[in-house]
Protein backbone atom coordinates (compact mmCIF):
# COMPACT_ATOMS: atom_id res chain seq x y z
CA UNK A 1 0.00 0.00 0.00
CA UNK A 2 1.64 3.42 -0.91
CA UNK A 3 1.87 5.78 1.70
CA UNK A 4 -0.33 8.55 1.70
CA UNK A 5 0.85 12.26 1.20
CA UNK A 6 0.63 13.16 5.21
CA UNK A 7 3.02 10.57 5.39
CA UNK A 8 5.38 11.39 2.65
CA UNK A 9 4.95 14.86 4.16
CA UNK A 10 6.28 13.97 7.47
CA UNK A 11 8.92 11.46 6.22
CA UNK A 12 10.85 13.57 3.45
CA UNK A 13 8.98 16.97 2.66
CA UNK A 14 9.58 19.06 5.37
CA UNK A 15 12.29 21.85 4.48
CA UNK A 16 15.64 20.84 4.78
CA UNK A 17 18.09 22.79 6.37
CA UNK A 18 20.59 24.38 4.15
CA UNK A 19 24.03 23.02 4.84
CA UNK A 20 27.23 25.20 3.31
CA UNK A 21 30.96 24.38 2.37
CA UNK A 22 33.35 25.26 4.89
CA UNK A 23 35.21 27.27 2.07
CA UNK A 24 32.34 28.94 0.25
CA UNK A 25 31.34 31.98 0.28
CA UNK A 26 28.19 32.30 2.13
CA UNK A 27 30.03 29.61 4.98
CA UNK A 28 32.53 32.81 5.33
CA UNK A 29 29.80 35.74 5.49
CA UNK A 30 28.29 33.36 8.35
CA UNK A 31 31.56 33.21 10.19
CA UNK A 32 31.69 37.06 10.09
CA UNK A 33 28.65 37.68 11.06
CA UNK A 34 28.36 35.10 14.06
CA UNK A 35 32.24 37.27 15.07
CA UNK A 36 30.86 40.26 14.78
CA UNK A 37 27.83 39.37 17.43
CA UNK A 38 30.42 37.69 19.47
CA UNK A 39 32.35 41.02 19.56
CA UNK A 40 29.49 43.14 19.83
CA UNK A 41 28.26 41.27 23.02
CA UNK A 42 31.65 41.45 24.60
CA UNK A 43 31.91 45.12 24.00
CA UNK A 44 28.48 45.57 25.48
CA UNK A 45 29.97 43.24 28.74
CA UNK A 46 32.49 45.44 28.69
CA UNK A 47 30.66 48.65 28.41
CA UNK A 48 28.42 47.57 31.00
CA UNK A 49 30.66 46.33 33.46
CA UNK A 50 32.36 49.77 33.43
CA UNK A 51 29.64 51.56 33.80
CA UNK A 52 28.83 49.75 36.98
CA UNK A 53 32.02 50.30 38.01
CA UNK A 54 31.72 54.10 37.61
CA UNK A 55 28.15 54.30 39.09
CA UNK A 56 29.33 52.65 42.29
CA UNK A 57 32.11 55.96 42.38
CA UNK A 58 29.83 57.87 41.55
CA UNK A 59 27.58 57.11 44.61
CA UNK A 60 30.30 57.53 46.90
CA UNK A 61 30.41 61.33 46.05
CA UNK A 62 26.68 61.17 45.80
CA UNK A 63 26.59 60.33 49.62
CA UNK A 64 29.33 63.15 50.01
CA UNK A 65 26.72 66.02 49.45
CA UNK A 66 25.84 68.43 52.22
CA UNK A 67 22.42 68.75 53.23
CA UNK A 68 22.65 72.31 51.49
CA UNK A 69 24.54 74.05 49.41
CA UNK A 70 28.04 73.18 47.84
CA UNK A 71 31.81 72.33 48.96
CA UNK A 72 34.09 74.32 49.22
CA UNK A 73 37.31 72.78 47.39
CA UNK A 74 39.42 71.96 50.53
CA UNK A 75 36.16 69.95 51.77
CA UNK A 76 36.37 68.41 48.44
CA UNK A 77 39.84 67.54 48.84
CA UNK A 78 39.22 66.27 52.22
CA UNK A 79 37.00 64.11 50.88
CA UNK A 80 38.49 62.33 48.40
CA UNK A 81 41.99 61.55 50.79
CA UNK A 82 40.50 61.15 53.94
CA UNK A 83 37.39 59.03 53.37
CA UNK A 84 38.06 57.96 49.34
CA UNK A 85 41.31 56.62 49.65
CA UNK A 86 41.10 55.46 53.42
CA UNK A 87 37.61 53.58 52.59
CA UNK A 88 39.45 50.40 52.08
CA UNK A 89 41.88 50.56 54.83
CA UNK A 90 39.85 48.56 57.18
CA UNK A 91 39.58 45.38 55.28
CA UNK A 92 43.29 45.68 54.39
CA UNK A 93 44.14 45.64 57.71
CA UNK A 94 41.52 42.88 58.67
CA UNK A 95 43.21 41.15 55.82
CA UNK A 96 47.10 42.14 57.36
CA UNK A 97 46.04 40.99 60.88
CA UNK A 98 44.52 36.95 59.18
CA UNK A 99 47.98 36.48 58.25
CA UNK A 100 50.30 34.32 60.40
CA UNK A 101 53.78 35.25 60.70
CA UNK A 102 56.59 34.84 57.93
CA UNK A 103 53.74 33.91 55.49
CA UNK A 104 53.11 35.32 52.21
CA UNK A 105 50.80 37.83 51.17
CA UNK A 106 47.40 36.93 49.80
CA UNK A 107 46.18 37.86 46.39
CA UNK A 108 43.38 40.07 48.69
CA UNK A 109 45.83 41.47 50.31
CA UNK A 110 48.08 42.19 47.16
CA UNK A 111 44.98 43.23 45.43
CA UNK A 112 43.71 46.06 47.94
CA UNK A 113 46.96 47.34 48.16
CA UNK A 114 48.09 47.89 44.67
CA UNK A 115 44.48 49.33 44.11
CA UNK A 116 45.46 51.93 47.16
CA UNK A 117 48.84 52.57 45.69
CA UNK A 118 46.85 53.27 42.09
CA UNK A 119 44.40 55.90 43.59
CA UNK A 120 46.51 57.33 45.86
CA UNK A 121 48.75 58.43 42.60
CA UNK A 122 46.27 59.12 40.98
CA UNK A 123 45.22 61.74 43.25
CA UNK A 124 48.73 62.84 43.21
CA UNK A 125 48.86 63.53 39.86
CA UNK A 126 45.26 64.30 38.87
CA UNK A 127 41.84 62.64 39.84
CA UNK A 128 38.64 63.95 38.13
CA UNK A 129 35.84 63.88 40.13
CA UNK A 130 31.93 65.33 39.73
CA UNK A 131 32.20 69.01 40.49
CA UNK A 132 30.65 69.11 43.81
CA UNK A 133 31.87 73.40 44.32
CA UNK A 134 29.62 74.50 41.28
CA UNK A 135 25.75 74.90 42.88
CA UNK A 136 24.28 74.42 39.61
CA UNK A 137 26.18 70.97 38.95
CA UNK A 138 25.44 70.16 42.80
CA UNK A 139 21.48 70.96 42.73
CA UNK A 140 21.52 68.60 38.98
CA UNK A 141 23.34 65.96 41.26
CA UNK A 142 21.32 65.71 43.86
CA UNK A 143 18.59 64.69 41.45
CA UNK A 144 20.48 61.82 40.18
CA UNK A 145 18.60 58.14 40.74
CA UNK A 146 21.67 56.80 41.62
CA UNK A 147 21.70 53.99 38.89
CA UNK A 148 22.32 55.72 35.98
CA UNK A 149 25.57 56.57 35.24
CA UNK A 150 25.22 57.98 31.68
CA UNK A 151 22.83 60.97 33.62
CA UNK A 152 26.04 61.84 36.04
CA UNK A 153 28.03 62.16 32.61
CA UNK A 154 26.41 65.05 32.11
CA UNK A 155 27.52 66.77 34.40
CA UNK A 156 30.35 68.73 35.29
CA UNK A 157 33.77 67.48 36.28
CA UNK A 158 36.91 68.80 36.98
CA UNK A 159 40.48 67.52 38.22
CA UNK A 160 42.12 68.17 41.58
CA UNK A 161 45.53 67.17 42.62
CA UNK A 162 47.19 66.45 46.25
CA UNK A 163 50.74 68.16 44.44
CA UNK A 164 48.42 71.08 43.57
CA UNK A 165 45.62 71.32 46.38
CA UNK A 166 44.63 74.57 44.75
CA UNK A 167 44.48 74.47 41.48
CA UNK A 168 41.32 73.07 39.67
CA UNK A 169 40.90 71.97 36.24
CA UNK A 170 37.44 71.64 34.71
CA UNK A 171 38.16 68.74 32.71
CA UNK A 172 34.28 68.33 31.42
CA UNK A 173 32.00 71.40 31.07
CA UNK A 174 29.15 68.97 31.37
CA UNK A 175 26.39 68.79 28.59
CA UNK A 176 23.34 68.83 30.63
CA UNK A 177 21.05 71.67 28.96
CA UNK A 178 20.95 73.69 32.42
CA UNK A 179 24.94 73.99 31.96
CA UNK A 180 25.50 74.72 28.79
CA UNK A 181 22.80 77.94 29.03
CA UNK A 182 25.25 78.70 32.35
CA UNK A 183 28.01 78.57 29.96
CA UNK A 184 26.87 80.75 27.33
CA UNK A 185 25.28 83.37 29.64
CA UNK A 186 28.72 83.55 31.67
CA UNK A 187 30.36 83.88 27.93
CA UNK A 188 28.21 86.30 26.99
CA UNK A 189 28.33 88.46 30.22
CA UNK A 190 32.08 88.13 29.97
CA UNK A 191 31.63 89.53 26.38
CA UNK A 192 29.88 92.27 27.46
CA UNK A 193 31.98 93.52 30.52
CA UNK A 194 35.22 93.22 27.84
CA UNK A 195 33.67 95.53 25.56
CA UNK A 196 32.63 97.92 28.90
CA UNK A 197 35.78 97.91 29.54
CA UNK A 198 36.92 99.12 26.12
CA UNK A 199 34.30 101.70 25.93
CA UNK A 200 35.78 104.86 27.51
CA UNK A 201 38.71 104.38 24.92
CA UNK A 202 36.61 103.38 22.19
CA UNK A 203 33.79 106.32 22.71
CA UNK A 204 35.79 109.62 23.76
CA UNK A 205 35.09 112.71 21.28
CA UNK A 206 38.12 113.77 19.04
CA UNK A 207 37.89 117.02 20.82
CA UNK A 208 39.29 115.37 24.07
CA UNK A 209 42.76 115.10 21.51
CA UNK A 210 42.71 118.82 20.11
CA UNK A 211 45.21 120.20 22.19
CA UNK A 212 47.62 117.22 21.75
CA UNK A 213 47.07 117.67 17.44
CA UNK A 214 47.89 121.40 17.65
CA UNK A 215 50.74 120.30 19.89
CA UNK A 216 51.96 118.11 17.64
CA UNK A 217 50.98 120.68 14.67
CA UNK A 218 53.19 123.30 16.34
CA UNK A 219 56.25 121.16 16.72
């Protein structure tokens, strides 16, 4: 008895799954493709893990803010090497005190100190940090949900030293839209006191030189 077509259906006519050579062309646009996702997925790890990374800093600072108000930049500075860079002293020396005599250090132990070592030159040469001595960049701050980091790159930053405690550099204007109008109103009221400035010279009658022209006519 032949089989019927529901049969023959299910036996052989489903669609078959294409199947490439290794060398050919498509087999190599597949490959490229299926690297390209790979990559794309590590970046976004990547991206992602960094981000957390700089949310949990940012935080930190977060929980720095006065009640009111601003820093002033030697509470900023106190900050940063007196509660930053001691926050991990504890646990180092938790970690110091676990150790028996005339044994090796563990990788914990390695680890938290080269990461003090890194920070603390850092901060000698330059650490940026969120500009918390601008009130406009403090107030915008403050209204951060603490779990987006991408809103706190908005903001302002600038980069304080402990070889330079009193020099600041602003190292990011910040592009949040409240800023940037800041910006251009403090550029344009900068503009205008320039030109103040240049308007006694600019605006005095040519009488106020007659005598010096006849003086120099005479000579």
């Amino acid at each position: 008895m032949a089989p019927s077509k529901a049969a023959a259906s299910k036996s052989g006519g489903g669609k078959k799954e294409k199947v490439f050579h290794p060398q050919s062309r498509k087999a190599g646009q597949l490959v490229r493709t299926q690297l390209r996702k790979s990559r794309l997925v590590e970046q976004s790890k990547e991206r992602n893990k960094k981000l957390g990374s700089q949310a949990s800093v940012y935080s930190f600072f977060y929980h720095a803010l006065p009640p009111e108000g601003e820093l002033s930049l030697e509470e900023l500075h106190f900050i940063v090497r007196e509660i930053w860079l001691a926050r991990l002293d504890q646990e180092l020396e938790a970690e110091k005190a676990s150790r028996r005599k005339g044994r090796p250090k563990s990788a914990k132990e390695q680890k938290l100190e080269d990461q003090k070592l890194r920070e603390t030159e850092l901060y000698r040469t330059g650490m940026e940090v969120v500009d918390l001595t601008h009130p406009t960049n403090v107030e915008l701050f403050r209204k951060w949900d603490q779990k987006e980091a991408a809103y706190v790159q908005q903001l302002r930053f600038v980069r304080i030293s402990s070889a330079s405690p009193e020099t600041v550099v602003v190292s990011r204007p910040g592009h949040h839209p409240l800023l940037k109008q800041e910006a251009e109103q403090e550029k344009t009221k900068a503009e205008a006191q320039m030109d103040t400035d240049e308007a006694p010279l600019l605006l005095e009658p040519p009488s106020r030189f007659a005598s010096t022209m006849q003086t120099m006519d005479g000579m």
